[in-house]
N, C-alpha and C. Protein backbone atom coordinates (compact mmCIF):
# COMPACT_ATOMS: atom_id res chain seq x y z
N UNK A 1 -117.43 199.95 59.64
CA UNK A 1 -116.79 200.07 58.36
C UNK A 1 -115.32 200.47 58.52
N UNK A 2 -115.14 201.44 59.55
CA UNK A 2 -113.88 202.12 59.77
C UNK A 2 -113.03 201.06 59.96
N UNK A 3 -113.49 200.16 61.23
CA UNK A 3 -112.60 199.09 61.80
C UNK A 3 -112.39 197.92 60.54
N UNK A 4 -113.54 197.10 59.72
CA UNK A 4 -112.98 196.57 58.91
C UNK A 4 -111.95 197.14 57.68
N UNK A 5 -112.18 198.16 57.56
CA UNK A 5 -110.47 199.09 56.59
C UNK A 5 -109.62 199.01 57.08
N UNK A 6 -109.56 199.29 58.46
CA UNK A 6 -108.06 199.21 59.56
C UNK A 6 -107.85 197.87 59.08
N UNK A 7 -108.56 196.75 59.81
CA UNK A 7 -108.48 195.00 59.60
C UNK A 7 -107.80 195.24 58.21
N UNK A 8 -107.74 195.72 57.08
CA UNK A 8 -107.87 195.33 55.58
C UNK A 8 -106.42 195.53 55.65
N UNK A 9 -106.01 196.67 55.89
CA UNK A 9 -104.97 197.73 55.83
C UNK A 9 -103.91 197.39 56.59
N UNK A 10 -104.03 196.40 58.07
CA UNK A 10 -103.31 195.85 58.48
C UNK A 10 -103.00 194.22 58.32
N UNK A 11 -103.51 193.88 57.76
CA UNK A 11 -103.26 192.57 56.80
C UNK A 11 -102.76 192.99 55.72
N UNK A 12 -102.93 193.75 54.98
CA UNK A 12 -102.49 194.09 53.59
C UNK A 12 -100.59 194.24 54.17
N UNK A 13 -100.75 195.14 55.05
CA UNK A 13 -99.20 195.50 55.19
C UNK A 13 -98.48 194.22 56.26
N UNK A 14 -98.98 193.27 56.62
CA UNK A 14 -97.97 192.86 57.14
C UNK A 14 -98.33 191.39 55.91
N UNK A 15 -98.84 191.26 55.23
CA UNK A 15 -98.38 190.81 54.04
C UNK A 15 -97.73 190.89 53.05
N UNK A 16 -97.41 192.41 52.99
CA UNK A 16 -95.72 192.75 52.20
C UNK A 16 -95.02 193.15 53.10
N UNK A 17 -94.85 193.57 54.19
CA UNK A 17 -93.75 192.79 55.45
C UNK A 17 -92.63 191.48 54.89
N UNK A 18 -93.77 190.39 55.54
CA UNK A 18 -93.85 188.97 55.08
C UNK A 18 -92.54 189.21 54.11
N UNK A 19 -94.06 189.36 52.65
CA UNK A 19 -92.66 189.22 51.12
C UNK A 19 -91.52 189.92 51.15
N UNK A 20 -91.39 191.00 51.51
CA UNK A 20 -90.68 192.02 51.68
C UNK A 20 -89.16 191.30 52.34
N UNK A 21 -89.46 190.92 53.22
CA UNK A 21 -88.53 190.25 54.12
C UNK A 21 -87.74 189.21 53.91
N UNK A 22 -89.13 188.37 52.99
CA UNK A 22 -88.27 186.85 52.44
C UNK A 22 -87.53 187.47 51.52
N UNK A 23 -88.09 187.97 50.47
CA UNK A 23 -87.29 188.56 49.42
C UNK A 23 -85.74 189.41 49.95
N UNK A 24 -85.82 189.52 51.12
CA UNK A 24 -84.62 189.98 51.61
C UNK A 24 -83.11 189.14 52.24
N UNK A 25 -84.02 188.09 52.41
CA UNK A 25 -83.33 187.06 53.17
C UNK A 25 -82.54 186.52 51.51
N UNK A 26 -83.37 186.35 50.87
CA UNK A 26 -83.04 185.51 49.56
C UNK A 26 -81.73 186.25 48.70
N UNK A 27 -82.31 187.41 49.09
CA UNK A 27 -80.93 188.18 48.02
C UNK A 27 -79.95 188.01 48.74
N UNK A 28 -79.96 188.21 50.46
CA UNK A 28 -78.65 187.97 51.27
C UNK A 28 -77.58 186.92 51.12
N UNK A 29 -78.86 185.82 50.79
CA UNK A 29 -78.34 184.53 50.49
C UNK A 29 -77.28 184.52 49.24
N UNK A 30 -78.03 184.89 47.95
CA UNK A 30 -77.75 185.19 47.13
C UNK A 30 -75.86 185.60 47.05
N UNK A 31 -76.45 186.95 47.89
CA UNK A 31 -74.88 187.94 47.78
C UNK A 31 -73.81 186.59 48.89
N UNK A 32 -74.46 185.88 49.62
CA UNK A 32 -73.09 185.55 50.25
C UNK A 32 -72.70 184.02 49.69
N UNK A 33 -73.79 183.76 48.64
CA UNK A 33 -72.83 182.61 47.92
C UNK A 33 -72.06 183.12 46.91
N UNK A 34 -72.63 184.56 46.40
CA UNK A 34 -71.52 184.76 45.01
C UNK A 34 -69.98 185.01 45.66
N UNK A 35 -70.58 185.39 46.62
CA UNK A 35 -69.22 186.12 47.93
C UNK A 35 -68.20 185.08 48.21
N UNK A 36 -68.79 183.50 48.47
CA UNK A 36 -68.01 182.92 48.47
C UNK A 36 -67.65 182.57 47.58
N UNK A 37 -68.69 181.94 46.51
CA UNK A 37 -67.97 181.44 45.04
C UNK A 37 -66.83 181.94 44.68
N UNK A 38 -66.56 183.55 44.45
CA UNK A 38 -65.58 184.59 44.23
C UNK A 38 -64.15 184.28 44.52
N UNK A 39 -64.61 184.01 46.50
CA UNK A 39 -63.46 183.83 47.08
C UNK A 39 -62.59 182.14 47.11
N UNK A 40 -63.26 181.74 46.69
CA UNK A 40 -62.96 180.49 46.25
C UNK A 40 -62.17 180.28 44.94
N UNK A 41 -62.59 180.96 44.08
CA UNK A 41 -62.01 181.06 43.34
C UNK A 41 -60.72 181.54 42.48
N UNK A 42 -60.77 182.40 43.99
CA UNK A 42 -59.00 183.25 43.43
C UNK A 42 -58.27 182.75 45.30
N UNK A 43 -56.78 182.89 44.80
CA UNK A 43 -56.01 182.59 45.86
C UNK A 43 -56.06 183.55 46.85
N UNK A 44 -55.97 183.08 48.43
CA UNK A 44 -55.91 183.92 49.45
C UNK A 44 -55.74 185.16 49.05
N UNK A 45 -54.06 184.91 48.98
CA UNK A 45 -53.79 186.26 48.63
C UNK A 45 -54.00 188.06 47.89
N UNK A 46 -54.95 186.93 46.45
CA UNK A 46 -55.64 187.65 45.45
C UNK A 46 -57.15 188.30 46.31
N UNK A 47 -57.68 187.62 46.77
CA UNK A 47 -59.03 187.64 47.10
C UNK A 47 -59.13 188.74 48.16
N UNK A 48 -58.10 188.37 49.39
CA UNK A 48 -57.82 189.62 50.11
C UNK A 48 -57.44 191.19 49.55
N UNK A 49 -56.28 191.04 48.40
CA UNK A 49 -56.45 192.13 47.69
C UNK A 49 -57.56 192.87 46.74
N UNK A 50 -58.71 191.63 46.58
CA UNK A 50 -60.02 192.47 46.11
C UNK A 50 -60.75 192.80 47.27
N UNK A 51 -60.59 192.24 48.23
CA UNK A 51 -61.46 192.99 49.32
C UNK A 51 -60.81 194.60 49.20
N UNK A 52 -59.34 194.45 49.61
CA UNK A 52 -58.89 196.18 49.87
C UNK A 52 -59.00 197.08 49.17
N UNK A 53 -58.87 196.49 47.84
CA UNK A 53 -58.81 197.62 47.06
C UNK A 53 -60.24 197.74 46.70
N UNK A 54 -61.43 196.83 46.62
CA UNK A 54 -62.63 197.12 46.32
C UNK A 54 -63.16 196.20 44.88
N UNK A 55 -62.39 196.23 44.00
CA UNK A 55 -62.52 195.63 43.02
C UNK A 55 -61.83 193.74 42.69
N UNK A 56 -62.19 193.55 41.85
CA UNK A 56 -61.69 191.92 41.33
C UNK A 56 -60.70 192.04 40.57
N UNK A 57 -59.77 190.60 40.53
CA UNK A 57 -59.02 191.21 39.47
C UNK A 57 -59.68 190.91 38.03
N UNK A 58 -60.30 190.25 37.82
CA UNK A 58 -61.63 190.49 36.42
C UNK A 58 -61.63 191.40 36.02
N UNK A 59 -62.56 192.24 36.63
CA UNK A 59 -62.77 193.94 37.00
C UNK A 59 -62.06 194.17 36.46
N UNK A 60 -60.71 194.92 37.09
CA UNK A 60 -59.81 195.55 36.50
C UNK A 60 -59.19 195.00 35.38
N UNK A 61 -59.25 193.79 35.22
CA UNK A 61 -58.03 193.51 33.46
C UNK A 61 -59.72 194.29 32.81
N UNK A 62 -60.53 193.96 32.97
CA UNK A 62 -61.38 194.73 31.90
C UNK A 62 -61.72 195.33 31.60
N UNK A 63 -61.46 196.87 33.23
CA UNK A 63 -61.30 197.83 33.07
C UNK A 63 -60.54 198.44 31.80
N UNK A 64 -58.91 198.21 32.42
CA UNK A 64 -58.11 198.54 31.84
C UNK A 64 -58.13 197.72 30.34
N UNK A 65 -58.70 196.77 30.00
CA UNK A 65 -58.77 196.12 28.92
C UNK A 65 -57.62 195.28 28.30
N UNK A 66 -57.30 194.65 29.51
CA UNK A 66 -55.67 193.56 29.30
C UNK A 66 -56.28 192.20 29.44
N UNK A 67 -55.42 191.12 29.18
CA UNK A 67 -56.29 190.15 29.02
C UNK A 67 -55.13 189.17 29.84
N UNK A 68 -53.67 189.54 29.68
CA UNK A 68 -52.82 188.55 30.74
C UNK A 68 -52.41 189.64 31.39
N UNK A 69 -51.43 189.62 32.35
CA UNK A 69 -50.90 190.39 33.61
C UNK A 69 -49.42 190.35 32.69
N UNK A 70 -49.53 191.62 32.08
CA UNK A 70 -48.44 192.30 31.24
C UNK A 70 -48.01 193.25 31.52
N UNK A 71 -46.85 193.71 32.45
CA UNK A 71 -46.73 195.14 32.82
C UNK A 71 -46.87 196.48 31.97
N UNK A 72 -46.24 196.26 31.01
CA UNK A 72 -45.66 197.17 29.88
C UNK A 72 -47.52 197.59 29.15
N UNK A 73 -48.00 195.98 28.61
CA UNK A 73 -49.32 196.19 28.13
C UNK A 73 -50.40 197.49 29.29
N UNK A 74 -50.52 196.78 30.80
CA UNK A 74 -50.79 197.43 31.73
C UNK A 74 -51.14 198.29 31.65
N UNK A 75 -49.51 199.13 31.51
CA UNK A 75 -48.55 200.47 31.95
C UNK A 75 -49.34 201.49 30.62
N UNK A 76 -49.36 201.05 28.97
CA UNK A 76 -49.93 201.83 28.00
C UNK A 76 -51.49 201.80 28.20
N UNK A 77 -52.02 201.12 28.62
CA UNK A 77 -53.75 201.38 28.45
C UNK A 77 -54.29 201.93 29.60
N UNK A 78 -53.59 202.16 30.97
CA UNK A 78 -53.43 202.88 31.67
C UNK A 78 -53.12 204.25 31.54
N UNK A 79 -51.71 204.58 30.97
CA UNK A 79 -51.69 205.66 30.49
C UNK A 79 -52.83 206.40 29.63
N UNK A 80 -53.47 205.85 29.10
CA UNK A 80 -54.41 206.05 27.64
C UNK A 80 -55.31 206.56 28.45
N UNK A 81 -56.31 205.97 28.88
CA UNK A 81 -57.38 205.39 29.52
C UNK A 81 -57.36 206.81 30.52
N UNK A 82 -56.27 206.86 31.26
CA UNK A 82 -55.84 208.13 32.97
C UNK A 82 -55.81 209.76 32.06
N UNK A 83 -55.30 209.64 30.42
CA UNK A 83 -55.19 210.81 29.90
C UNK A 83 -56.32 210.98 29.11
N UNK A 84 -57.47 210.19 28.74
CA UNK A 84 -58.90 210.68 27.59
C UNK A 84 -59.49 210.73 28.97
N UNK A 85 -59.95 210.42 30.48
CA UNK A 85 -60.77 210.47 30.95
C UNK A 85 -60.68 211.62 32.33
N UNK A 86 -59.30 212.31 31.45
CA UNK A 86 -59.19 213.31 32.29
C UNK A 86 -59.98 214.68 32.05
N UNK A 87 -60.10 215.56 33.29
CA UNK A 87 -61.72 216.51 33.61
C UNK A 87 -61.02 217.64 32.89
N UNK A 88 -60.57 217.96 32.34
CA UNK A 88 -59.37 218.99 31.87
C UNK A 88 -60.28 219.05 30.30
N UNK A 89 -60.01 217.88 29.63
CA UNK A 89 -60.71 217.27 28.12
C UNK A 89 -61.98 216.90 28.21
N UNK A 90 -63.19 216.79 29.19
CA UNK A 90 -63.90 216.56 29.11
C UNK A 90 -64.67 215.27 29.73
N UNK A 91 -63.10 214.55 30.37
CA UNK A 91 -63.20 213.31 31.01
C UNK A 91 -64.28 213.20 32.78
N UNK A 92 -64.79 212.29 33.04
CA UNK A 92 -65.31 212.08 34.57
C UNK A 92 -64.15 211.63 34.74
N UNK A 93 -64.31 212.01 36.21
CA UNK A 93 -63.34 212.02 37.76
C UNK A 93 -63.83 210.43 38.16
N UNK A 94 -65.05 210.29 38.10
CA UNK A 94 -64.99 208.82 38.27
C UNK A 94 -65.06 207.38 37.35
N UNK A 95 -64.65 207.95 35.99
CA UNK A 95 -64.07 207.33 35.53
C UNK A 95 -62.61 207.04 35.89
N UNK A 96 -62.19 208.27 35.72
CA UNK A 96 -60.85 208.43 36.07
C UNK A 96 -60.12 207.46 37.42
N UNK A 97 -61.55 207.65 38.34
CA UNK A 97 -60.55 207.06 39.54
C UNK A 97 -60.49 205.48 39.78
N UNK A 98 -61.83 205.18 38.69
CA UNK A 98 -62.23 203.39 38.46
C UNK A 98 -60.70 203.08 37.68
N UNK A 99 -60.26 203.27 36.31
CA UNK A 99 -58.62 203.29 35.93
C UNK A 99 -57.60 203.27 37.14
N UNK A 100 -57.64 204.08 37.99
CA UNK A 100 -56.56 204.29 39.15
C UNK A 100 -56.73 202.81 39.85
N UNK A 101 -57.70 202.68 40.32
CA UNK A 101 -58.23 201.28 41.13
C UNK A 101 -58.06 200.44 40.67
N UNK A 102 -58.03 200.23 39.21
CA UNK A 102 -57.76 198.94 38.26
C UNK A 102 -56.63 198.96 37.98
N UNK A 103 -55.61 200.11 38.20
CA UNK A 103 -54.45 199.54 38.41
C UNK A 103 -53.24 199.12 39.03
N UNK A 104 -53.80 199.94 40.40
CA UNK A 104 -53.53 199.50 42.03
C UNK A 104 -53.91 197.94 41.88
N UNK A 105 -55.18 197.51 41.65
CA UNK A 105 -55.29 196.33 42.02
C UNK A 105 -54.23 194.92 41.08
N UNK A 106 -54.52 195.39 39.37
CA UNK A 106 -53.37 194.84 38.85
C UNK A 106 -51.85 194.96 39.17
N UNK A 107 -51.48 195.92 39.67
CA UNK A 107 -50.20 196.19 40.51
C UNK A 107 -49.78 195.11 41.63
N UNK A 108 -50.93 195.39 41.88
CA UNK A 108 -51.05 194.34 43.51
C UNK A 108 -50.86 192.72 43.10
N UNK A 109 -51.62 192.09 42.19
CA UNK A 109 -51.85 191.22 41.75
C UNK A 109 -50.00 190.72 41.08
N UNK A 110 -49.50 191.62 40.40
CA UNK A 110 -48.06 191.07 39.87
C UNK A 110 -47.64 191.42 41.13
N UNK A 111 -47.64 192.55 42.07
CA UNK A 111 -46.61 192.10 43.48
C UNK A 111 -46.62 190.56 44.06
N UNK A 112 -47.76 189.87 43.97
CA UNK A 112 -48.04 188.81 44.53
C UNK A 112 -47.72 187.37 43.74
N UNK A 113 -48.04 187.96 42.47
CA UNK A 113 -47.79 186.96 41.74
C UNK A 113 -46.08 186.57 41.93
N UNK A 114 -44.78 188.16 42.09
CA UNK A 114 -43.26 187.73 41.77
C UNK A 114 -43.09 187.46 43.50
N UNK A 115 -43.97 187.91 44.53
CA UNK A 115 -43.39 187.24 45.58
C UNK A 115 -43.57 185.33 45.81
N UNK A 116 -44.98 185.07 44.63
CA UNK A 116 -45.07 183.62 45.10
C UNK A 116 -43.90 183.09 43.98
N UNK A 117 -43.65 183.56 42.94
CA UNK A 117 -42.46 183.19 41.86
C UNK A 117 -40.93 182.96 42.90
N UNK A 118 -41.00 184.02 43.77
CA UNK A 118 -39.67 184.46 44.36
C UNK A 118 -39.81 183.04 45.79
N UNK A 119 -40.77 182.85 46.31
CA UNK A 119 -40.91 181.68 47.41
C UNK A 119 -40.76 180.02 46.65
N UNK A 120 -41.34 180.20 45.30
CA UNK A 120 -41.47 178.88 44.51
C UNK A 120 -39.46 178.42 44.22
N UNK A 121 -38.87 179.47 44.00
CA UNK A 121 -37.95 179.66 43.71
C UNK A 121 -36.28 179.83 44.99
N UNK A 122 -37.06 179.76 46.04
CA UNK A 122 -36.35 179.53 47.41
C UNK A 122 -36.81 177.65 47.85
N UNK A 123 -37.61 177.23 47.12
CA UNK A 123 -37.88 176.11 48.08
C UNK A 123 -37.71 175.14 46.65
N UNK A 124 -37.17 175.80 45.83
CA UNK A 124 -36.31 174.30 44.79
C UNK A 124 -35.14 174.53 44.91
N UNK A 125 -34.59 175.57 45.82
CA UNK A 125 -32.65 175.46 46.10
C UNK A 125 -32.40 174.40 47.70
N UNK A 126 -33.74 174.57 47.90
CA UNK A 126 -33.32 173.79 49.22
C UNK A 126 -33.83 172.27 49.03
């Protein structure tokens, strides 16, 4: 009796092994097509800056709740956003630091955007 429970008990578990595993493979899959889709979708440049900083630039305009790459717009809902979610008033710290990140990364995003403006703009004088 003992030995057929063992038998039971070791079939049982390497039958969710098994699922366990595929189901693991599948999500991998999963994460490295959205991974590429992503990166496909935004320019080198952009894409590398969501790797560093962690976030998309999606993410952050919706963080911050901007909808074009407006400095000034940016610059006020930033401000807003860095002063209600501060720990002083009652604000989280990690709220607080998701705002910071969203606007490093939008930062990043217009650095890149006036250096490709500034290259577009060297190669129609020549």
């Amino acid at each position: 009796q003992a030995k057929y429970l063992a038998q039971i008990i070791l079939v049982g578990a390497q039958v969710v092994g098994r699922a366990f595993m595929r189901a693991l493979r599948q999500e991998f899959a999963a994460s490295q097509a959205a991974a590429n889709a992503r990166g496909r979708s935004e320019r080198p440049q952009s894409a590398a800056a969501s790797r560093i900083i962690g976030i998309s630039l999606q993410e952050a305009q919706q963080i911050l709740n901007v909808s074009n790459l407006n400095p000034e717009e940016i610059q006020k809902n930033y401000d807003h956003l860095f002063k209600v979610n501060d720990k002083s008033v009652g604000g989280s710290f990690y709220l607080q630091s998701k705002v910071v990140r969203a606007k490093e990364r939008l930062d990043e995003e217009l650095r890149i955007q006036a250096k490709g403006d500034k290259e577009k703009g060297q190669k129609a004088e020549t």
